[in-house]
C-alpha atoms as a PDB file:
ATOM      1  CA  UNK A   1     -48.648  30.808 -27.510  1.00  0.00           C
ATOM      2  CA  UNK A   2     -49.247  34.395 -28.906  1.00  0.00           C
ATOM      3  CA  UNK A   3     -45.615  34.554 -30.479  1.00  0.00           C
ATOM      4  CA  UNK A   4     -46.561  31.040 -32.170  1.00  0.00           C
ATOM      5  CA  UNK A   5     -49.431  32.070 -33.625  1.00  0.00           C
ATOM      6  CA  UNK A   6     -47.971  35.505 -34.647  1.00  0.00           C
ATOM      7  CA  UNK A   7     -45.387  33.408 -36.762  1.00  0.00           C
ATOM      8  CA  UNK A   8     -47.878  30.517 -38.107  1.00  0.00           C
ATOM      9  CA  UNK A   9     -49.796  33.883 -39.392  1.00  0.00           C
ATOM     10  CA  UNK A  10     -46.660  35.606 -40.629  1.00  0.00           C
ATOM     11  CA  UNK A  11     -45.464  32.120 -42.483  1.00  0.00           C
ATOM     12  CA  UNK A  12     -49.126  31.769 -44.480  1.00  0.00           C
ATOM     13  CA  UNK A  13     -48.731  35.099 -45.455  1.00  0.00           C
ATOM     14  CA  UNK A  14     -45.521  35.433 -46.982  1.00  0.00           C
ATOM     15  CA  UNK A  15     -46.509  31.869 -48.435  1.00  0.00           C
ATOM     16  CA  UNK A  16     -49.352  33.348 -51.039  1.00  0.00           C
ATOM     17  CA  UNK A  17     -48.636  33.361 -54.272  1.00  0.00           C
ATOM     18  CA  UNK A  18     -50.486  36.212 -55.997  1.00  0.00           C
ATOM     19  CA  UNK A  19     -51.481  35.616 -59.822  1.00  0.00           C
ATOM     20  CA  UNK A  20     -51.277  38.658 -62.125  1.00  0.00           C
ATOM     21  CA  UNK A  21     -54.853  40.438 -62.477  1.00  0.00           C
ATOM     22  CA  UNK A  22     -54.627  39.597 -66.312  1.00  0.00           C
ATOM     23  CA  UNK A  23     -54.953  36.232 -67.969  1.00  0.00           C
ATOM     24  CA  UNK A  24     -51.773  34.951 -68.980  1.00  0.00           C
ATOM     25  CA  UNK A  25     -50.826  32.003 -70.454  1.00  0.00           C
ATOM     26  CA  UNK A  26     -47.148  29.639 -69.975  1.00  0.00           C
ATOM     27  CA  UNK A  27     -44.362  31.414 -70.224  1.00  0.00           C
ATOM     28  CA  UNK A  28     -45.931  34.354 -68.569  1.00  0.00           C
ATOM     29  CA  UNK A  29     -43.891  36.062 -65.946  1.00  0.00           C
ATOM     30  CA  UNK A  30     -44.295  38.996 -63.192  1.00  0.00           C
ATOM     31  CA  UNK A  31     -42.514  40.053 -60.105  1.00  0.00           C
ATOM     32  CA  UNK A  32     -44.218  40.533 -56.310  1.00  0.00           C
ATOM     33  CA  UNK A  33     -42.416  42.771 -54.138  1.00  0.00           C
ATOM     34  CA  UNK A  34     -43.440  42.980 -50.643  1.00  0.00           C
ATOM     35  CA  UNK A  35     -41.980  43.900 -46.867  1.00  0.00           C
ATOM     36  CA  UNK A  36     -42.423  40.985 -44.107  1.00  0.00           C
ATOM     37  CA  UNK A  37     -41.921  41.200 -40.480  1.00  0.00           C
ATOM     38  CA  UNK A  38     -40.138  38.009 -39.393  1.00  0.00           C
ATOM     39  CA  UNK A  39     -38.177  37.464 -35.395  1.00  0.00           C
ATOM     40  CA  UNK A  40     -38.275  40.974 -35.184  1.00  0.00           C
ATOM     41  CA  UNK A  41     -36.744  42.066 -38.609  1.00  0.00           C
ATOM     42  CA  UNK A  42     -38.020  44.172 -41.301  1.00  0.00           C
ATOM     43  CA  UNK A  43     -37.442  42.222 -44.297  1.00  0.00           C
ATOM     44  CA  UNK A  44     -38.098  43.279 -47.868  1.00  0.00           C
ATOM     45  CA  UNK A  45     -38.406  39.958 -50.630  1.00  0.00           C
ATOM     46  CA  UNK A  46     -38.469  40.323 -54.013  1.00  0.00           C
ATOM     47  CA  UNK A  47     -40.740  37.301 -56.035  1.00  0.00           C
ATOM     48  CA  UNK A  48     -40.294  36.369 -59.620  1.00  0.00           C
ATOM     49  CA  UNK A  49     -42.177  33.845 -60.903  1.00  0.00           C
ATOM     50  CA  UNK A  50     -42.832  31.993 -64.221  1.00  0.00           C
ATOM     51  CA  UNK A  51     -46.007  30.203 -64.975  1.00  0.00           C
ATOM     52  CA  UNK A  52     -44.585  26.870 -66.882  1.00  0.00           C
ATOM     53  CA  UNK A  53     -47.878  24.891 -67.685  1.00  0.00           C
ATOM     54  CA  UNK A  54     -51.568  25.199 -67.131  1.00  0.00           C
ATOM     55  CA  UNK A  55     -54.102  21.888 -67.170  1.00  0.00           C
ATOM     56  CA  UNK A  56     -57.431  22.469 -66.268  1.00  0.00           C
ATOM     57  CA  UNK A  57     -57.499  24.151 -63.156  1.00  0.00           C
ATOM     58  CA  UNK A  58     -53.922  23.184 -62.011  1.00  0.00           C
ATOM     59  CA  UNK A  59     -51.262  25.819 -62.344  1.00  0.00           C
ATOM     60  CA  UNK A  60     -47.383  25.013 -62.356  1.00  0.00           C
ATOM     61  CA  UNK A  61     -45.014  28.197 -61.609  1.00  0.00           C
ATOM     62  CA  UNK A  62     -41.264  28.225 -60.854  1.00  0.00           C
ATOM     63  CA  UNK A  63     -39.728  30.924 -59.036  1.00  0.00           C
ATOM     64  CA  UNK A  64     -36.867  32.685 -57.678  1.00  0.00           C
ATOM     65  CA  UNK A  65     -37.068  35.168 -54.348  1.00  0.00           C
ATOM     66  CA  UNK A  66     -34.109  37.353 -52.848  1.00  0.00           C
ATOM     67  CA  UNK A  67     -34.485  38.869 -49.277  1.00  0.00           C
ATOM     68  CA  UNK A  68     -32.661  41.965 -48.035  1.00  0.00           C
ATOM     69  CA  UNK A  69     -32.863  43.204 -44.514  1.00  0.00           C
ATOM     70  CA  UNK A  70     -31.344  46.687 -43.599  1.00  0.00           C
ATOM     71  CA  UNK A  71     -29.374  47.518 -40.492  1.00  0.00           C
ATOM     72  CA  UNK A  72     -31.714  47.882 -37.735  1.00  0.00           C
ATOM     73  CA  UNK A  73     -32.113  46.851 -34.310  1.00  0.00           C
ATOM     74  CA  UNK A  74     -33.917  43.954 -33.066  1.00  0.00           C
ATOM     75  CA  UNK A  75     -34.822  41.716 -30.216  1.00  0.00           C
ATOM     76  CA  UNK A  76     -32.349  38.782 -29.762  1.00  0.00           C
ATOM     77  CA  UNK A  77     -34.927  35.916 -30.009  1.00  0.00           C
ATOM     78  CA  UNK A  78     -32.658  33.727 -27.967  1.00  0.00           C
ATOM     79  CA  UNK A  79     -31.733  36.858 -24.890  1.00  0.00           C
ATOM     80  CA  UNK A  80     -35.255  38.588 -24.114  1.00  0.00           C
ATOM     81  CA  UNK A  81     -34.305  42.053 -23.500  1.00  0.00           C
ATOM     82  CA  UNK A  82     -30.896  42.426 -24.891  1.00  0.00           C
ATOM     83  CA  UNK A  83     -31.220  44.487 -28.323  1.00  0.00           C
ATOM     84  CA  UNK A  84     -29.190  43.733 -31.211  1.00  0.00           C
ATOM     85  CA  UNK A  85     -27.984  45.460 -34.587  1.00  0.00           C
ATOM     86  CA  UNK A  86     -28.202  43.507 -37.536  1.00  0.00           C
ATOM     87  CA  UNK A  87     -25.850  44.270 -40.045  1.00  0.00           C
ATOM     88  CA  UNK A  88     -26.351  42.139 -42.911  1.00  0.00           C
ATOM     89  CA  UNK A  89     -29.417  40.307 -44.059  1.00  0.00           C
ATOM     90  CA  UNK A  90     -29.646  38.811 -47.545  1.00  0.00           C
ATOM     91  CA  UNK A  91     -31.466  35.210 -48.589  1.00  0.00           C
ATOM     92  CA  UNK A  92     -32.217  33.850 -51.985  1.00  0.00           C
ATOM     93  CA  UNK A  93     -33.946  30.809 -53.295  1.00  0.00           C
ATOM     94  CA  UNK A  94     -35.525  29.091 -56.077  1.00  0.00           C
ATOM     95  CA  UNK A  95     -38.824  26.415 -56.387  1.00  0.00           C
ATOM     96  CA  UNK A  96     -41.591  25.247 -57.918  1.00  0.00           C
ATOM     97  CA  UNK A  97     -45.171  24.933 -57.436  1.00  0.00           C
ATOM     98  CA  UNK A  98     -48.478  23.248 -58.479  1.00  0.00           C
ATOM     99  CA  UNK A  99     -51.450  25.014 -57.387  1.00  0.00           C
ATOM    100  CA  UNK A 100     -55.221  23.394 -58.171  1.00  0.00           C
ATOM    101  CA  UNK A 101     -57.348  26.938 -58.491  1.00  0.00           C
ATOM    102  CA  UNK A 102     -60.117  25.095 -56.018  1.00  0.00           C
ATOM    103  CA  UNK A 103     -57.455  24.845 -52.930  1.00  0.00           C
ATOM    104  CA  UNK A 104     -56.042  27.651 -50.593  1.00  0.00           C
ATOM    105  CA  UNK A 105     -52.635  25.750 -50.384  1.00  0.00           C
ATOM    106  CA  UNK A 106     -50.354  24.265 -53.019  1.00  0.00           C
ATOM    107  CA  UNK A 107     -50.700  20.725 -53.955  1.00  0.00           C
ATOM    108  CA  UNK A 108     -47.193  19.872 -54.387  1.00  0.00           C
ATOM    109  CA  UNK A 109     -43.785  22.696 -54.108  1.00  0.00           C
ATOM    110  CA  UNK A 110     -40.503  22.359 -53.458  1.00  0.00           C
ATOM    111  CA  UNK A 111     -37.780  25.615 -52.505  1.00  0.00           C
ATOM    112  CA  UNK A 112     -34.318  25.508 -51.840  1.00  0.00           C
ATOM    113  CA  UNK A 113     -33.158  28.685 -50.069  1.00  0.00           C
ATOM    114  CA  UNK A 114     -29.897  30.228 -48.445  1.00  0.00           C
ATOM    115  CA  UNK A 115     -29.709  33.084 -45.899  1.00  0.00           C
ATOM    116  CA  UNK A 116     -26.829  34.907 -44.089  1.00  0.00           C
ATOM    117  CA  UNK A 117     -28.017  36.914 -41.199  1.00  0.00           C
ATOM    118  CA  UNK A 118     -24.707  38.993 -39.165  1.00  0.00           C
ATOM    119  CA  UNK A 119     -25.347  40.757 -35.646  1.00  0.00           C
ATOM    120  CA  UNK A 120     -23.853  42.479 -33.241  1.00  0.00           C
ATOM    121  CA  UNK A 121     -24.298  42.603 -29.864  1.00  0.00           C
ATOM    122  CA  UNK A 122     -22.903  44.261 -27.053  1.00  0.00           C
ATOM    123  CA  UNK A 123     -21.828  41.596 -24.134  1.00  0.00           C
ATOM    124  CA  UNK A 124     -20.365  43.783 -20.923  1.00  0.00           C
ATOM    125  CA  UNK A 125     -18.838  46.084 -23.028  1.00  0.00           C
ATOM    126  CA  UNK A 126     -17.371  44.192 -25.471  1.00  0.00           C
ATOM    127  CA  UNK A 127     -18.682  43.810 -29.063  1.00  0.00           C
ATOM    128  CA  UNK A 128     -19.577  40.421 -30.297  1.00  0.00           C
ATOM    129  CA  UNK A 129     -20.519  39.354 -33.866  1.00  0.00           C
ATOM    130  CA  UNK A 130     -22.857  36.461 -34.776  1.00  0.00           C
ATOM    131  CA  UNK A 131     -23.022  34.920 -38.124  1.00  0.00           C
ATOM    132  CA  UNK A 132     -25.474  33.072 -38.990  1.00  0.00           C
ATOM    133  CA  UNK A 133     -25.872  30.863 -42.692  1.00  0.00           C
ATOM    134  CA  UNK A 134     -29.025  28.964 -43.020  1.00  0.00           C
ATOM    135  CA  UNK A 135     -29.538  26.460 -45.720  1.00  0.00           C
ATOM    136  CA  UNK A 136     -33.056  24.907 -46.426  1.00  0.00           C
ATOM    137  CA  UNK A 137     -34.829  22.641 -48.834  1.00  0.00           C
ATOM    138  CA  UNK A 138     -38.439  22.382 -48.402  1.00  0.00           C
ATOM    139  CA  UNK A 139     -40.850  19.662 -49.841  1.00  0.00           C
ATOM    140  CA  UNK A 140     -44.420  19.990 -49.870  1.00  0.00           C
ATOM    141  CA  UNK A 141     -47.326  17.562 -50.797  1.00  0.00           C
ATOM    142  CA  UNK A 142     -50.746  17.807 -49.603  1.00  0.00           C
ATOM    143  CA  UNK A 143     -52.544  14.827 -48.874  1.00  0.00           C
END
């Protein structure tokens, strides 16, 4: 239940989008940079985002995000106790947003993202190598 939560937590965070301390109008862009701890790996993500329209207090931005993960060990998620060196972590993506300034979450978004993760792990003593591609394409609409 802990290791649930400690992801739920880690997934709202990395899902803020901050807003630059200046007023800016469409058109307007800025970059977030920012290191996330995700299944063990130290991940650093780069944000760019665009603001393409403001009505009222709704707020449309599209952006891109690249991920980069250096080697390091980490915990296999699916062998408890066996350690692992990831070699190669990268992830990009792009999506949009509508935010309504009066809400925590996003009214409507949608991102369409691809990762690679490679690992190596020593089985008896032999080396083996897991690659791993992830595509995703995520829809959101609140209610």
């Amino acid at each position: 239940m802990s290791k649930t939560m400690d992801q739920m937590k880690e997934s709202f965070s990395s899902s803020s989008t901050p807003l630059p301390e200046e007023a800016v109008g469409p058109g307007a862009k800025w970059e977030y940079q920012t290191r996330i701890k995700s299944q063990g790996m130290t991940i650093d993500q780069n944000l760019h985002y665009e603001l393409i329209a403001i009505e009222g207090d709704r707020l449309t931005l599209r952006s891109t995000i690249t991920q980069n993960a250096a080697n390091q060990k980490i915990q296999n998620p699916a062998m408890p106790g066996l350690k692992v060196d990831l070699t190669k972590m990268t992830g990009n993506g792009t999506g949009s947003s509508t935010f309504d300034l009066g809400r925590i979450m996003p009214v409507s978004g949608t991102l369409a993202e691809k990762t690679e993760v490679i690992m190596d792990m020593n089985v008896g003593q032999q080396k083996q190598t897991m690659d791993m591609k992830m595509d995703m394409n995520i829809t959101l609409e609140s209610k």
